[in-house]
N, C-alpha and C. Protein backbone atom coordinates (compact mmCIF):
# COMPACT_ATOMS: atom_id res chain seq x y z
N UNK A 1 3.23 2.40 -20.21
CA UNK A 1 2.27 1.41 -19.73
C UNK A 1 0.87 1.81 -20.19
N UNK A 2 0.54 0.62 -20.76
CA UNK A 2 -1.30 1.30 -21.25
C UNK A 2 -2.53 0.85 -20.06
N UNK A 3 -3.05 2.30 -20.18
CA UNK A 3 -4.56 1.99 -19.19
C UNK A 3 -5.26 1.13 -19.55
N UNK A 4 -5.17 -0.37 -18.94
CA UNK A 4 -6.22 -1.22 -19.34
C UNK A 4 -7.38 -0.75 -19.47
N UNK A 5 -7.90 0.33 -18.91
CA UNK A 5 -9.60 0.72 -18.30
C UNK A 5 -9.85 1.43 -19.65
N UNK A 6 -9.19 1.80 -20.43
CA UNK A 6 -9.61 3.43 -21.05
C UNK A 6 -8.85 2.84 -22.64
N UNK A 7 -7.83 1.31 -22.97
CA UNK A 7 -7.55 1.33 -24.08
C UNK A 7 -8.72 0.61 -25.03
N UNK A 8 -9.02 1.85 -26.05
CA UNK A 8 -9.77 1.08 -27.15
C UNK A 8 -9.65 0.50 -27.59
N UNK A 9 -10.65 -0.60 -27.53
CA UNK A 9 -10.60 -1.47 -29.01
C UNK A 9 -9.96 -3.04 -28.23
N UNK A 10 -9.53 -3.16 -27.33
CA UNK A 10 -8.75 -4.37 -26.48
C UNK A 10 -9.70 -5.04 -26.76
N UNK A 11 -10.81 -5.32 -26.00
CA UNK A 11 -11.85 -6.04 -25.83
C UNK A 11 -13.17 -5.18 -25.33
N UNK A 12 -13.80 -4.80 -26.71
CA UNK A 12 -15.12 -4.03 -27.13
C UNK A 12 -15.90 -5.57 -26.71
N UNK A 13 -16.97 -4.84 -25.89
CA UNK A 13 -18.06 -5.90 -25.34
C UNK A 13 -18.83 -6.05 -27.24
N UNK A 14 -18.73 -5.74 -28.20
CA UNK A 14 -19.20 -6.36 -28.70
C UNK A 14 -18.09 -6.74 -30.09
N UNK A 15 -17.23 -6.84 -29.67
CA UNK A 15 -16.66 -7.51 -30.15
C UNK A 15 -16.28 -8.98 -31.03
N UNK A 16 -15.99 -9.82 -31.36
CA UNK A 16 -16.01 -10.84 -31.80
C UNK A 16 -15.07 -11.80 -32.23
N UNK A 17 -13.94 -10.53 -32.94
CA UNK A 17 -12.50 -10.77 -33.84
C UNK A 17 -11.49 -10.98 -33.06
N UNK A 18 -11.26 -9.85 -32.29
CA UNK A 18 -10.56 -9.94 -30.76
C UNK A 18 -8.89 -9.93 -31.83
N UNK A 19 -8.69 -9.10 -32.98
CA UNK A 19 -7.88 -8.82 -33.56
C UNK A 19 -6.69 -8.74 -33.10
N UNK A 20 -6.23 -7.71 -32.09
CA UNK A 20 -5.44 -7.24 -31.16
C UNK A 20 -4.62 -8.32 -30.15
N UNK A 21 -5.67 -9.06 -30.08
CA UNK A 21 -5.40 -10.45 -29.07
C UNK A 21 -4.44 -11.19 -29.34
N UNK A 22 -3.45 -12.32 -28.98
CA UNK A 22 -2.80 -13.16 -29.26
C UNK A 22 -3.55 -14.41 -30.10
N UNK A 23 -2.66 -14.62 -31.18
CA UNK A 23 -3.56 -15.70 -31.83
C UNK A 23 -4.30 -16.53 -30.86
N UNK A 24 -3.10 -17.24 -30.15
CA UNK A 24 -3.82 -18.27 -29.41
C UNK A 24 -4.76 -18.26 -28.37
N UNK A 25 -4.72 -16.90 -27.80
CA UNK A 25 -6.13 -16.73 -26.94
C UNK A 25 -7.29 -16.12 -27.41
N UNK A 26 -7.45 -15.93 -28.49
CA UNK A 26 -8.92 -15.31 -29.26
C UNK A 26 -10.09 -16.26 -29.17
N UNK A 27 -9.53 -17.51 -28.98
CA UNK A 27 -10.75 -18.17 -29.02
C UNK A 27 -10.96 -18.74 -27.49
N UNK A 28 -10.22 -18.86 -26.82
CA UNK A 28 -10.01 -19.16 -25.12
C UNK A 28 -10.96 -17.73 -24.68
N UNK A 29 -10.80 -16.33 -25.02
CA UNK A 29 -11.17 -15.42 -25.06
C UNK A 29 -12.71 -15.52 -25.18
N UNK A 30 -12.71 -15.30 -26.02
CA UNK A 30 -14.45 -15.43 -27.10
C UNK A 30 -15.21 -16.52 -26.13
N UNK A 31 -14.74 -17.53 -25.63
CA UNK A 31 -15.31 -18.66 -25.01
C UNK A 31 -15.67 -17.89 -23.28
N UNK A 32 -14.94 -17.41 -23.07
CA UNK A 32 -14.77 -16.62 -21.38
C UNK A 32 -15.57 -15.83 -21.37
N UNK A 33 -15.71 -14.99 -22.50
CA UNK A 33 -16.72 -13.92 -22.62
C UNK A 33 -18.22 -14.09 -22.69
N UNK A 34 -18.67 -15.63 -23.91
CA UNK A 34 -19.68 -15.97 -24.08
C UNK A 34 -20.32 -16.23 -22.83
N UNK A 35 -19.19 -16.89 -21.74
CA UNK A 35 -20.07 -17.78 -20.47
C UNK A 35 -19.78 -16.19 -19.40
N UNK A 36 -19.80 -15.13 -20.07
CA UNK A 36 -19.87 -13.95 -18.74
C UNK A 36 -18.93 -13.96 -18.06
N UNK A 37 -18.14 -14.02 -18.11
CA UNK A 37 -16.77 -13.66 -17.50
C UNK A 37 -16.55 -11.99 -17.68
N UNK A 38 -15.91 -11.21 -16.47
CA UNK A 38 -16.04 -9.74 -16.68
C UNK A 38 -14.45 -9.34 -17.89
N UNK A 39 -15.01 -8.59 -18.42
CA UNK A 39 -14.04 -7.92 -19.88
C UNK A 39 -12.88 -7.36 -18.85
N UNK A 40 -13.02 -6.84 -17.66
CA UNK A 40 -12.02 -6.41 -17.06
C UNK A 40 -11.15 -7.21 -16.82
N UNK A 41 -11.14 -8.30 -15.92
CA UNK A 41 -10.39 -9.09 -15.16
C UNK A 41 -9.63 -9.91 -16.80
N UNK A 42 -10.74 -10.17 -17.13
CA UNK A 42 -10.03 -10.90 -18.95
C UNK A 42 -8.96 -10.17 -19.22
N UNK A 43 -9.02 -8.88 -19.37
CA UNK A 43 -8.25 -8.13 -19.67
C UNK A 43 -6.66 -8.34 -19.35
N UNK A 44 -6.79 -8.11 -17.88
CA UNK A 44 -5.62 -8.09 -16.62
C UNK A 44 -5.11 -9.43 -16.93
N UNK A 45 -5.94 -10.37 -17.29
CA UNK A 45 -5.63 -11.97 -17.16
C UNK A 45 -4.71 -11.88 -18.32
N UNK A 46 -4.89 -11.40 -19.34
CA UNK A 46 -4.04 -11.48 -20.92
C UNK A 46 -3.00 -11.19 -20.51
N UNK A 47 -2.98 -9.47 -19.80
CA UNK A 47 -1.97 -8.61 -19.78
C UNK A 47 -0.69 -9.90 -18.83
N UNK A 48 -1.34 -10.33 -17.63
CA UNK A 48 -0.74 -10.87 -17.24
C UNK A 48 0.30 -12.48 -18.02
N UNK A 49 -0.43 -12.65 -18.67
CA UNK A 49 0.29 -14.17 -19.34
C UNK A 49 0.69 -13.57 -20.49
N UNK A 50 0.79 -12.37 -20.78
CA UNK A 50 1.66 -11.78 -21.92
C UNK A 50 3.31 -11.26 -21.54
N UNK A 51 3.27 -10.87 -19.84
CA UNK A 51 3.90 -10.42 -18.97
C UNK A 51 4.96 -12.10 -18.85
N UNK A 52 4.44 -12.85 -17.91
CA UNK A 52 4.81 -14.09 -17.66
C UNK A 52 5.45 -15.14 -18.38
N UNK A 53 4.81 -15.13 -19.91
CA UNK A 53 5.46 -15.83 -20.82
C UNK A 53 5.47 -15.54 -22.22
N UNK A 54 5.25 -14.65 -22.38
CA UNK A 54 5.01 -13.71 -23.88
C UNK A 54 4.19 -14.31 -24.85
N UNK A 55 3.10 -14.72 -24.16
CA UNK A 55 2.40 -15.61 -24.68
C UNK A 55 2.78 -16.76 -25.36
N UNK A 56 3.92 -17.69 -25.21
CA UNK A 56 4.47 -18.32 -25.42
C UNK A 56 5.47 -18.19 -26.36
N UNK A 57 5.27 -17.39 -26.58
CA UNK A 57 6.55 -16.95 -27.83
C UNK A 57 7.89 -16.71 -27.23
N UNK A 58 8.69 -16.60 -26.29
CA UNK A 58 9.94 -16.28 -25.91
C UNK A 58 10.62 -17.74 -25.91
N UNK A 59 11.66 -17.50 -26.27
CA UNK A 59 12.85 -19.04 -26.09
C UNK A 59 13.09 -19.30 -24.80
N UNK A 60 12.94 -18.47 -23.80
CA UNK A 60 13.34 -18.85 -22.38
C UNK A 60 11.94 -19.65 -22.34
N UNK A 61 10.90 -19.28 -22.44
CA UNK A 61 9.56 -19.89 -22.32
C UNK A 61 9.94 -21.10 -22.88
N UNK A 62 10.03 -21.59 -24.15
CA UNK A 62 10.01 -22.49 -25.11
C UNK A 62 10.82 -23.54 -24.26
N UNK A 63 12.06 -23.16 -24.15
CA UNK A 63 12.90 -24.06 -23.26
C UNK A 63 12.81 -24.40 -21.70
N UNK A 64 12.13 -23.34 -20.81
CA UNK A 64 11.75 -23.50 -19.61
C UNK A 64 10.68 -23.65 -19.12
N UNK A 65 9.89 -24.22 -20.02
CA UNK A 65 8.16 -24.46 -19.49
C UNK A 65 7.98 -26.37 -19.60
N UNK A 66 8.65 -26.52 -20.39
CA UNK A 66 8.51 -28.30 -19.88
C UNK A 66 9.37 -28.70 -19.18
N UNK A 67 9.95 -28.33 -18.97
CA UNK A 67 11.04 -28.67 -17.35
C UNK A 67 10.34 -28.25 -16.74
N UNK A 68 10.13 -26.85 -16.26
CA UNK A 68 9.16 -26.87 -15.42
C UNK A 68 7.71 -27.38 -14.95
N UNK A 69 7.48 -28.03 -16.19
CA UNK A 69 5.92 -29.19 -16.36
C UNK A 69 6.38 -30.37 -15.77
N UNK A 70 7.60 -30.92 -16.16
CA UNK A 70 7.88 -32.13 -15.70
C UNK A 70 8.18 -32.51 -14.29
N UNK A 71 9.35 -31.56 -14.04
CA UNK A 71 9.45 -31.68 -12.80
C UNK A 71 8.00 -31.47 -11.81
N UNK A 72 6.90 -30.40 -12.01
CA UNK A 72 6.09 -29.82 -11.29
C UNK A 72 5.45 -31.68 -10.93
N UNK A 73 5.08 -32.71 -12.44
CA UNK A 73 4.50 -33.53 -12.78
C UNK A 73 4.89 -34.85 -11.81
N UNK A 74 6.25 -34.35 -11.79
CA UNK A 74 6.83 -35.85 -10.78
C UNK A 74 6.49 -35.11 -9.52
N UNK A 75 6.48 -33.80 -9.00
CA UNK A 75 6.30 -33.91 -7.74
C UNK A 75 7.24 -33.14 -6.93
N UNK A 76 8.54 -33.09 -8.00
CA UNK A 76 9.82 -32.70 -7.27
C UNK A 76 9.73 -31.11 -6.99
N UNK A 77 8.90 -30.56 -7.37
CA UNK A 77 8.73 -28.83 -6.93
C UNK A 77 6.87 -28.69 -7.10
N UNK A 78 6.69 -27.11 -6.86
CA UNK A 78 5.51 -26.83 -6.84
C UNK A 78 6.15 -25.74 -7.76
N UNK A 79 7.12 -25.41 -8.83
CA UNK A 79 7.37 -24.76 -9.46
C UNK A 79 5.70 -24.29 -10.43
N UNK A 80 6.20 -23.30 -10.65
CA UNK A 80 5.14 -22.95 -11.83
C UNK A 80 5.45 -22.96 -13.23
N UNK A 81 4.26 -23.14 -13.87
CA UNK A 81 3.97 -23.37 -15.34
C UNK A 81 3.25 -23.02 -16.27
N UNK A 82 3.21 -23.25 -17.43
CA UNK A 82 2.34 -22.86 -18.13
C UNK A 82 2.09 -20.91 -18.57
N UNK A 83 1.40 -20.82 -19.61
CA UNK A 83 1.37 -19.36 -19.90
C UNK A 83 1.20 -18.52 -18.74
N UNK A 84 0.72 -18.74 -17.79
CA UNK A 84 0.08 -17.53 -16.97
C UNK A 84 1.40 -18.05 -15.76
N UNK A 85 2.46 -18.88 -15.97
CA UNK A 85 3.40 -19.71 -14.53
C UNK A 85 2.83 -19.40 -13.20
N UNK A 86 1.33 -20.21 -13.43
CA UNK A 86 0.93 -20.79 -12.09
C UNK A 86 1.40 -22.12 -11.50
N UNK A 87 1.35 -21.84 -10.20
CA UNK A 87 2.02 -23.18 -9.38
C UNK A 87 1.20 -23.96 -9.60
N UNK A 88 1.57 -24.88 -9.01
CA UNK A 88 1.15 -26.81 -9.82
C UNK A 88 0.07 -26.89 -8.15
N UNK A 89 0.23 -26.01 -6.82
CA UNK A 89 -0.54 -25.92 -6.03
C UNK A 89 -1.77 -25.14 -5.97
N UNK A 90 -1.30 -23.95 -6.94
CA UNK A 90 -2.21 -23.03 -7.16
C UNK A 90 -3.23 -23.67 -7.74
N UNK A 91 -3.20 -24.64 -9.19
CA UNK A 91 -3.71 -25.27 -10.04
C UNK A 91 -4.61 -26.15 -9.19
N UNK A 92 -4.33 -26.61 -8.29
CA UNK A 92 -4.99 -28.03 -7.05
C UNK A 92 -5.91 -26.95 -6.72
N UNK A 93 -5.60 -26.27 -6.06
CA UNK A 93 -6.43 -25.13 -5.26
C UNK A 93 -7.93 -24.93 -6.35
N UNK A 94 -7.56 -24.13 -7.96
CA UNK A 94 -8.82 -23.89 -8.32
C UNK A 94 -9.19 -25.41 -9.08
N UNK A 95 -9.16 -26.29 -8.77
CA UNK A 95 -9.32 -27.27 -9.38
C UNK A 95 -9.40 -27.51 -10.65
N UNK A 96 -8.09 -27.05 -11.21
CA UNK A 96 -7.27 -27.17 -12.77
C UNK A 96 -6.20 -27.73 -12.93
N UNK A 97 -6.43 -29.02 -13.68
CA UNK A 97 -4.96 -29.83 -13.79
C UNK A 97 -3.94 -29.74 -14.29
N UNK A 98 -2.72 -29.35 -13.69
CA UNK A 98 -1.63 -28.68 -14.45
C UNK A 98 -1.53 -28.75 -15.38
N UNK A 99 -1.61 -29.83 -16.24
CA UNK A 99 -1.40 -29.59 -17.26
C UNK A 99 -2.23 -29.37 -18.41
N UNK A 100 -3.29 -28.35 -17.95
CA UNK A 100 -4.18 -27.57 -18.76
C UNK A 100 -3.75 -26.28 -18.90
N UNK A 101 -2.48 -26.05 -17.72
CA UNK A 101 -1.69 -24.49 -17.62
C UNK A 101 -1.22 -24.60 -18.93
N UNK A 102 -1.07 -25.48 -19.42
CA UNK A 102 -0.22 -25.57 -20.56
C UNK A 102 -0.99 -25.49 -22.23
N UNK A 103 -2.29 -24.64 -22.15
CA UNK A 103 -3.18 -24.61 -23.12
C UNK A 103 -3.63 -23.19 -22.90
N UNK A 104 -4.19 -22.41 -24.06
CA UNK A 104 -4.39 -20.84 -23.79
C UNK A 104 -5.69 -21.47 -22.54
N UNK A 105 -6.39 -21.92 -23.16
CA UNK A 105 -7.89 -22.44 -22.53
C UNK A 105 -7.93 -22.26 -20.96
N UNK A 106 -6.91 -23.12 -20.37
CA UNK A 106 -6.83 -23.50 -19.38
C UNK A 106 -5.74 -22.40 -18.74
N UNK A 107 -4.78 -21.81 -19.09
CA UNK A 107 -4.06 -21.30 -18.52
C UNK A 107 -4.94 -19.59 -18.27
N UNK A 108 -5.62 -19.23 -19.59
CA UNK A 108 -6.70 -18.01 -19.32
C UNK A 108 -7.68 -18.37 -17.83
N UNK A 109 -8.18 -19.37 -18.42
CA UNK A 109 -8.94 -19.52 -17.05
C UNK A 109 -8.57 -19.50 -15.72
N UNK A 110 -7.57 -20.00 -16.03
CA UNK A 110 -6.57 -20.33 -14.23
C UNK A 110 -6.08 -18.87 -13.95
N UNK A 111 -5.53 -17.79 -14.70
CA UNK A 111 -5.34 -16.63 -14.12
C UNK A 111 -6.44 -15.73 -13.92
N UNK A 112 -7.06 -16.11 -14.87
CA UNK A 112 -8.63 -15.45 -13.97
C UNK A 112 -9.30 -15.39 -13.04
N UNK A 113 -9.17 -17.10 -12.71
CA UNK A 113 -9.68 -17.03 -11.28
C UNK A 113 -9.02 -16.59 -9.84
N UNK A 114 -7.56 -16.79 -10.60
CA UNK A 114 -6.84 -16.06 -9.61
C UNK A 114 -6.99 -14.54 -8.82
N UNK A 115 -7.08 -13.94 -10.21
CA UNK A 115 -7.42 -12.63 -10.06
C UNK A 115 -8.59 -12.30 -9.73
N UNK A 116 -10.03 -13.02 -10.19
CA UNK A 116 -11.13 -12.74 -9.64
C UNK A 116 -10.62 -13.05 -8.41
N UNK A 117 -10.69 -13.55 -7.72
CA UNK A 117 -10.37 -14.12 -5.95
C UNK A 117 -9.55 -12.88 -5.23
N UNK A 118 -8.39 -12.59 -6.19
CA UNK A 118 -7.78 -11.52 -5.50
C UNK A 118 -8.39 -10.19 -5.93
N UNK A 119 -9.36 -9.72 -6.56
CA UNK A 119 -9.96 -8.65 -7.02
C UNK A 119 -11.63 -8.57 -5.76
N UNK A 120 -11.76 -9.43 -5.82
CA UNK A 120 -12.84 -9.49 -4.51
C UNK A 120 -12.66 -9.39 -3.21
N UNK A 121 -11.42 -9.97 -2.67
CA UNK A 121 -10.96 -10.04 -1.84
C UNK A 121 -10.34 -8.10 -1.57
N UNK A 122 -9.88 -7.53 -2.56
CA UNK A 122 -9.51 -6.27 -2.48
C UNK A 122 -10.45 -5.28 -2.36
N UNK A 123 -12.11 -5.60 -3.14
CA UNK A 123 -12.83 -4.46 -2.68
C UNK A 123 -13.12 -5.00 -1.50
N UNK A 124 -13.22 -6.42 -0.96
CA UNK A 124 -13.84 -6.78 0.61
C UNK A 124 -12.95 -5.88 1.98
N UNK A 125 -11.97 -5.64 1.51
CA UNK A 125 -11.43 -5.06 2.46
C UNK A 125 -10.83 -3.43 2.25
N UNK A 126 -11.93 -2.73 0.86
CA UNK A 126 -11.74 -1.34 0.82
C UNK A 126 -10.86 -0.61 -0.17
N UNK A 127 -10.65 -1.54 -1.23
CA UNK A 127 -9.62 -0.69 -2.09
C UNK A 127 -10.52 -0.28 -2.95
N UNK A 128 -10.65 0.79 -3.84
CA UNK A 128 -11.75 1.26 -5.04
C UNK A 128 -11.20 0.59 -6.70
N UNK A 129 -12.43 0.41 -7.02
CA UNK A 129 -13.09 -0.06 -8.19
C UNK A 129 -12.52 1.66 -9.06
N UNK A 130 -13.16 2.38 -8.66
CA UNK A 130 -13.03 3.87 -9.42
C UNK A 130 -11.76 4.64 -9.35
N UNK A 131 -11.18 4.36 -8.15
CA UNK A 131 -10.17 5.37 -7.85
C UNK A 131 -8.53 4.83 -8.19
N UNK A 132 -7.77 5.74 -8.84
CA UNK A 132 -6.09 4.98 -8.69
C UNK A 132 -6.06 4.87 -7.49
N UNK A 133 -4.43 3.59 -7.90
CA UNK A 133 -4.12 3.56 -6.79
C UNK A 133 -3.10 4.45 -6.22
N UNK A 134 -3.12 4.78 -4.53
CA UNK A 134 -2.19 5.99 -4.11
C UNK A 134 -0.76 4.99 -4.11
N UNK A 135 -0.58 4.01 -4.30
CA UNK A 135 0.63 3.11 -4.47
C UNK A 135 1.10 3.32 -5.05
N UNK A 136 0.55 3.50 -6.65
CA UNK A 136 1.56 2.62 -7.76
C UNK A 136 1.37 4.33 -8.88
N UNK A 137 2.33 5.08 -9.74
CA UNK A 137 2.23 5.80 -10.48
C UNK A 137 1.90 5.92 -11.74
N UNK A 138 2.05 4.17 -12.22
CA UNK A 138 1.41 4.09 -13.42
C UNK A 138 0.91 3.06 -13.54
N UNK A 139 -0.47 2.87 -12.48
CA UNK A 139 -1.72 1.73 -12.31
C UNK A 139 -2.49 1.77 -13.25
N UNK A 140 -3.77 1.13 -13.37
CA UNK A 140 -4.77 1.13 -14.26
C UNK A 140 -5.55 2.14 -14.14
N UNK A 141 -5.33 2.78 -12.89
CA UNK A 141 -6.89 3.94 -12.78
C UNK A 141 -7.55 2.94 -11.67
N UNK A 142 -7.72 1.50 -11.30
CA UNK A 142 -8.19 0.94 -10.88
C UNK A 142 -7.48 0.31 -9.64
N UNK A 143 -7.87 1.10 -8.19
CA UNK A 143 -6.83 0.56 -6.84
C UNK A 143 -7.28 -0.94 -6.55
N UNK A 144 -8.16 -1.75 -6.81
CA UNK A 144 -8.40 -2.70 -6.49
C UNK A 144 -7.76 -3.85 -7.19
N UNK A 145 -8.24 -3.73 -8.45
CA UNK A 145 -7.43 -4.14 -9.65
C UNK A 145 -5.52 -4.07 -9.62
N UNK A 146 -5.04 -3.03 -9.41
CA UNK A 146 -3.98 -2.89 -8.85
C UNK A 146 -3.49 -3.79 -7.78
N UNK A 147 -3.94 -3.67 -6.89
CA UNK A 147 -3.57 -4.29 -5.68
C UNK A 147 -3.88 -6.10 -6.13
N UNK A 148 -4.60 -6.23 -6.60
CA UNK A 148 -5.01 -7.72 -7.19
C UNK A 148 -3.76 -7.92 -8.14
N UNK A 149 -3.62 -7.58 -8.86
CA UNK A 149 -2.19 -7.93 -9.99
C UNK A 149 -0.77 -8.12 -8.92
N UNK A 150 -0.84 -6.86 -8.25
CA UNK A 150 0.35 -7.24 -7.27
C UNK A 150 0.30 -8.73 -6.29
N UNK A 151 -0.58 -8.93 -5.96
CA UNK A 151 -1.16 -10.23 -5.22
C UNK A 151 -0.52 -11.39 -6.34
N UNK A 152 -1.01 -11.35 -6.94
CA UNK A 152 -1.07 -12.14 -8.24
C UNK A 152 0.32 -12.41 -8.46
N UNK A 153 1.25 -11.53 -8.51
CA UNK A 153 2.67 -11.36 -8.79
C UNK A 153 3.81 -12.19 -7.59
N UNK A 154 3.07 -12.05 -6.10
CA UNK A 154 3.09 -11.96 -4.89
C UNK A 154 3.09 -13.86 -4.48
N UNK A 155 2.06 -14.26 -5.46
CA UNK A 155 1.81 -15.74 -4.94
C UNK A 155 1.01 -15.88 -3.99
């Protein structure tokens, strides 16, 4: 597992190329960054929709993400979707229309805010920014961050 906190070269604040990145989010990326969005949480947000749907590249993805769009679309579930498979409630909540889950653009953004929310919510109630976590053996270095991804995972 790589230390998000400590791997070079991921996303160098001055960066630009974002080489390393998935084609399709370099420029969803570059756009998040320009409007100040933190390099950290970006980070976690990738890791996460790389986790979730291999950035769209897997055949289970390919074949199970518009069923799961459609159905979410008629109503018949609150299933999740899209790169980052956020729920179609979750999506209501940050006020993103499902089917923007279904674009790097929109699906980066939507796990971000997720995670910002659950990353604030974790130092509000005492987990560290600096310190691992005593939970997990191969965390980021980061207990808050940690505990936010698990949230995240959690629903």
């Amino acid at each position: 597992m790589i230390n998000i906190l400590t791997y070079e070269g991921f996303i160098n604040e001055s960066s630009t190329s974002f080489s390393c990145v998935h084609e399709l989010f370099r420029e969803p990326l570059k756009k998040l960054k320009e409007k100040g969005y933190d390099s950290l949480l970006l980070k976690a947000s990738l890791g996460i929709i790389g986790r979730e749907s291999t950035f769209g590249d897997s055949k289970r993805y390919m074949i199970l993400n518009p069923i799961k769009t459609a159905i979410g679309a008629l109503g018949l579930s609150t299933t999740s979707s899209g790169f980052g498979q956020v729920s179609t409630t979750k999506a209501k909540e940050l006020g993103i229309d499902m089917f923007d889950l279904n674009t790097p653009d929109g699906s980066l953004a939507a796990v971000y805010k997720i995670l910002k929310k659950n990353y604030e919510k974790a130092i509000s109630v005492g987990y560290s920014k600096t310190s691992p976590s005593s939970n997990f053996s191969k965390g980021t270095g980061n207990a808050a961050l940690d505990i936010s991804i698990m949230a995240y995972n959690s629903g």
